[in-house]
C-alpha atoms as a PDB file:
ATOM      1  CA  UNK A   1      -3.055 -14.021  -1.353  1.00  0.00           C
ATOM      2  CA  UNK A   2      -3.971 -15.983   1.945  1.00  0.00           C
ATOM      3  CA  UNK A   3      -1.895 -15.762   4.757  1.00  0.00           C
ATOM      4  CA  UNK A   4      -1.777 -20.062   4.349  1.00  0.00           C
ATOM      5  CA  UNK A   5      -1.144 -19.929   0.811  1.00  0.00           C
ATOM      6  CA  UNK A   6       2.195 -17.906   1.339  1.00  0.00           C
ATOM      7  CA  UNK A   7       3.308 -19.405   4.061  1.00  0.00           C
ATOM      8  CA  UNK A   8       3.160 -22.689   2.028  1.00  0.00           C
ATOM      9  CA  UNK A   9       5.637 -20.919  -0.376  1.00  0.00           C
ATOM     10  CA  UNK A  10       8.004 -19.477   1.821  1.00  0.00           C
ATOM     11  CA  UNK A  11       8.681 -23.137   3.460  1.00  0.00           C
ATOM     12  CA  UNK A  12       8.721 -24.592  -0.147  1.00  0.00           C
ATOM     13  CA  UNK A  13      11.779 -22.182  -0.420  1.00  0.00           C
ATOM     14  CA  UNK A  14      13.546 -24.218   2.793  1.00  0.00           C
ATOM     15  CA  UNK A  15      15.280 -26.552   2.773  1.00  0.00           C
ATOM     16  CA  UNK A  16      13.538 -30.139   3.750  1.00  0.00           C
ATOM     17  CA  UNK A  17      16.011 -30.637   7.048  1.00  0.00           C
ATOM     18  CA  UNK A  18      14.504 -27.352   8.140  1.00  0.00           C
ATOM     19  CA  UNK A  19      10.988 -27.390   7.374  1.00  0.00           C
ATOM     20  CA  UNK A  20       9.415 -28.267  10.047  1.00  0.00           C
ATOM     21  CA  UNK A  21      11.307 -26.167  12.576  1.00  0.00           C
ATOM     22  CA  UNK A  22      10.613 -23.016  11.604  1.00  0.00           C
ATOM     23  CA  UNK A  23       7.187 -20.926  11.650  1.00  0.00           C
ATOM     24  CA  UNK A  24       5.935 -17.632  10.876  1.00  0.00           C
ATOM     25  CA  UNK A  25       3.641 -15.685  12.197  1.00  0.00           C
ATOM     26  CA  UNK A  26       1.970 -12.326  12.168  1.00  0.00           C
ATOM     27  CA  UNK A  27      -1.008 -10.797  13.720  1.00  0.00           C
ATOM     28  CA  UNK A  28      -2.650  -7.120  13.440  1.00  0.00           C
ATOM     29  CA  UNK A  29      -3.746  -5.444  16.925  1.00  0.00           C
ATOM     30  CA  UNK A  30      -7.513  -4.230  16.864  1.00  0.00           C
ATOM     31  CA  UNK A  31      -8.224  -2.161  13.560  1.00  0.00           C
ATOM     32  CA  UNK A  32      -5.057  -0.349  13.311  1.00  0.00           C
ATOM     33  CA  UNK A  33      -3.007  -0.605  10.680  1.00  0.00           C
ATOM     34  CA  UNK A  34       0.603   1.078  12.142  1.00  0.00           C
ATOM     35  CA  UNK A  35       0.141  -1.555  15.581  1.00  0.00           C
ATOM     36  CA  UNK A  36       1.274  -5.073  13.930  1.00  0.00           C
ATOM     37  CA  UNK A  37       3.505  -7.620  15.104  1.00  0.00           C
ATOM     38  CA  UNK A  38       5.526 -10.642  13.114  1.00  0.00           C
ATOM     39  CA  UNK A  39       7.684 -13.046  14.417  1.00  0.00           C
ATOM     40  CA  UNK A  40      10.412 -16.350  13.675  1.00  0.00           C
ATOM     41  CA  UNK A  41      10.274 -18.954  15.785  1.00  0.00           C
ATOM     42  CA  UNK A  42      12.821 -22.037  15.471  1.00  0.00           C
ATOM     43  CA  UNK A  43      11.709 -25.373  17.575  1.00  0.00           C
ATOM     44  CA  UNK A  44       9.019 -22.774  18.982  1.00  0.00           C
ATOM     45  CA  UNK A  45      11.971 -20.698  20.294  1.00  0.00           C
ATOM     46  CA  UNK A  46      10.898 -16.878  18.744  1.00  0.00           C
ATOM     47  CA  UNK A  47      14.094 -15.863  17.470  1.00  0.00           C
ATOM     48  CA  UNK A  48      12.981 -12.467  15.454  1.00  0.00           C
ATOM     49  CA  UNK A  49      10.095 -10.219  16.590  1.00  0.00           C
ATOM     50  CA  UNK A  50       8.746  -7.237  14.062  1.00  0.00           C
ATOM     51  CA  UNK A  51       6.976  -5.465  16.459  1.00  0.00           C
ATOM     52  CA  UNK A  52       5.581  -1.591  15.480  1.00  0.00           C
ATOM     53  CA  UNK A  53       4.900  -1.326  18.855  1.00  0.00           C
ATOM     54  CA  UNK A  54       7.915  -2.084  20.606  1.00  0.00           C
ATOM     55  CA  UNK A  55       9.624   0.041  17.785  1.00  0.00           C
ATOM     56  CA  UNK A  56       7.906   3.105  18.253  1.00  0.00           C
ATOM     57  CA  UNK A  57       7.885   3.377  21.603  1.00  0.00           C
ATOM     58  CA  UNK A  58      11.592   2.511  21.840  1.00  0.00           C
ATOM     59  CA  UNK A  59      11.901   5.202  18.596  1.00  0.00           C
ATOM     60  CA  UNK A  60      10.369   7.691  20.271  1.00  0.00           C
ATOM     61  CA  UNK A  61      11.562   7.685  24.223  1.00  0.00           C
ATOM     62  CA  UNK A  62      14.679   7.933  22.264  1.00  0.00           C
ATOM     63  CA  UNK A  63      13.881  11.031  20.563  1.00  0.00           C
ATOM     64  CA  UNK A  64      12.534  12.552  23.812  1.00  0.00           C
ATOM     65  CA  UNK A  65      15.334  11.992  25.266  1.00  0.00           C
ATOM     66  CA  UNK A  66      16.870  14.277  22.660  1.00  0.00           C
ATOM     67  CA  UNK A  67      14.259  16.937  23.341  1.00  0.00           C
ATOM     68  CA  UNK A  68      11.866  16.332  20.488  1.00  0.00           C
ATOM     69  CA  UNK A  69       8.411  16.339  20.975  1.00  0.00           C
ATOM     70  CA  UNK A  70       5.916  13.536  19.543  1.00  0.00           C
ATOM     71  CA  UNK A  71       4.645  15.732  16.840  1.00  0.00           C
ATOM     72  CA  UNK A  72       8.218  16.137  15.454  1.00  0.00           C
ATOM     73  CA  UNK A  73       8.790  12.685  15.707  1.00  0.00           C
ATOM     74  CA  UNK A  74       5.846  11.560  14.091  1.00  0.00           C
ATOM     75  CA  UNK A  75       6.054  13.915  11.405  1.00  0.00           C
ATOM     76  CA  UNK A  76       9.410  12.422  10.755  1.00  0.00           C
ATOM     77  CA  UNK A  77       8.496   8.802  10.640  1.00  0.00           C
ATOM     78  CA  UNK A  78       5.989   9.511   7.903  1.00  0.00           C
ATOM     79  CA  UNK A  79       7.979  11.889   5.920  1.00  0.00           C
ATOM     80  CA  UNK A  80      10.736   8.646   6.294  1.00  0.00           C
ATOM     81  CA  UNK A  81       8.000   6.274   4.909  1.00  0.00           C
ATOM     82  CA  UNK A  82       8.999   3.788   7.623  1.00  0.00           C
ATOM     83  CA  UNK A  83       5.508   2.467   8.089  1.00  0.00           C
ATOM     84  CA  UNK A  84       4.938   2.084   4.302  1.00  0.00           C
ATOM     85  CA  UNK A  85       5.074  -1.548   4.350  1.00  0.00           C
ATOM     86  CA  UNK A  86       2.550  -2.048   6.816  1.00  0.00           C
ATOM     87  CA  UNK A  87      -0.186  -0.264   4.669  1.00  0.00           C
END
């Protein structure tokens, strides 16, 4: 399905007073499938951001901080399926 085609459904799922203020919008950086971004925006205020790459980085300086190493945390994200969406 084009990326038009279900936007047109979600906003047929709105209701009419609301329409027209809100947009979606997603985007894929270079050929990678794990770097992604999606956002909300309301009167072209962006009110939710699904960024993989503000999430892993903020995943895995936490994890450092904890004294794991990338490899551990990596392994862990894909054993969690977290990026299974994405793909």
């Amino acid at each position: 399905m084009k990326w038009s085609q279900l936007i047109s459904r979600i906003r047929d799922l709105l209701a009419e007073s609301v329409r027209d203020r809100i947009d979606f919008g997603i985007t894929r950086y270079g050929r990678s499938k794990d770097a992604s971004r999606g956002w909300i925006t309301i009167d072209k205020v962006e009110v939710l951001n699904l960024s993989t790459i503000e999430y892993n980085y903020e995943w895995y300086g936490r994890h450092r901080e904890e004294g794991w190493d990338y490899g551990d945390g990596w392994k862990e994200l894909n054993d969690a399926n977290v990026f299974a969406a994405y793909h």
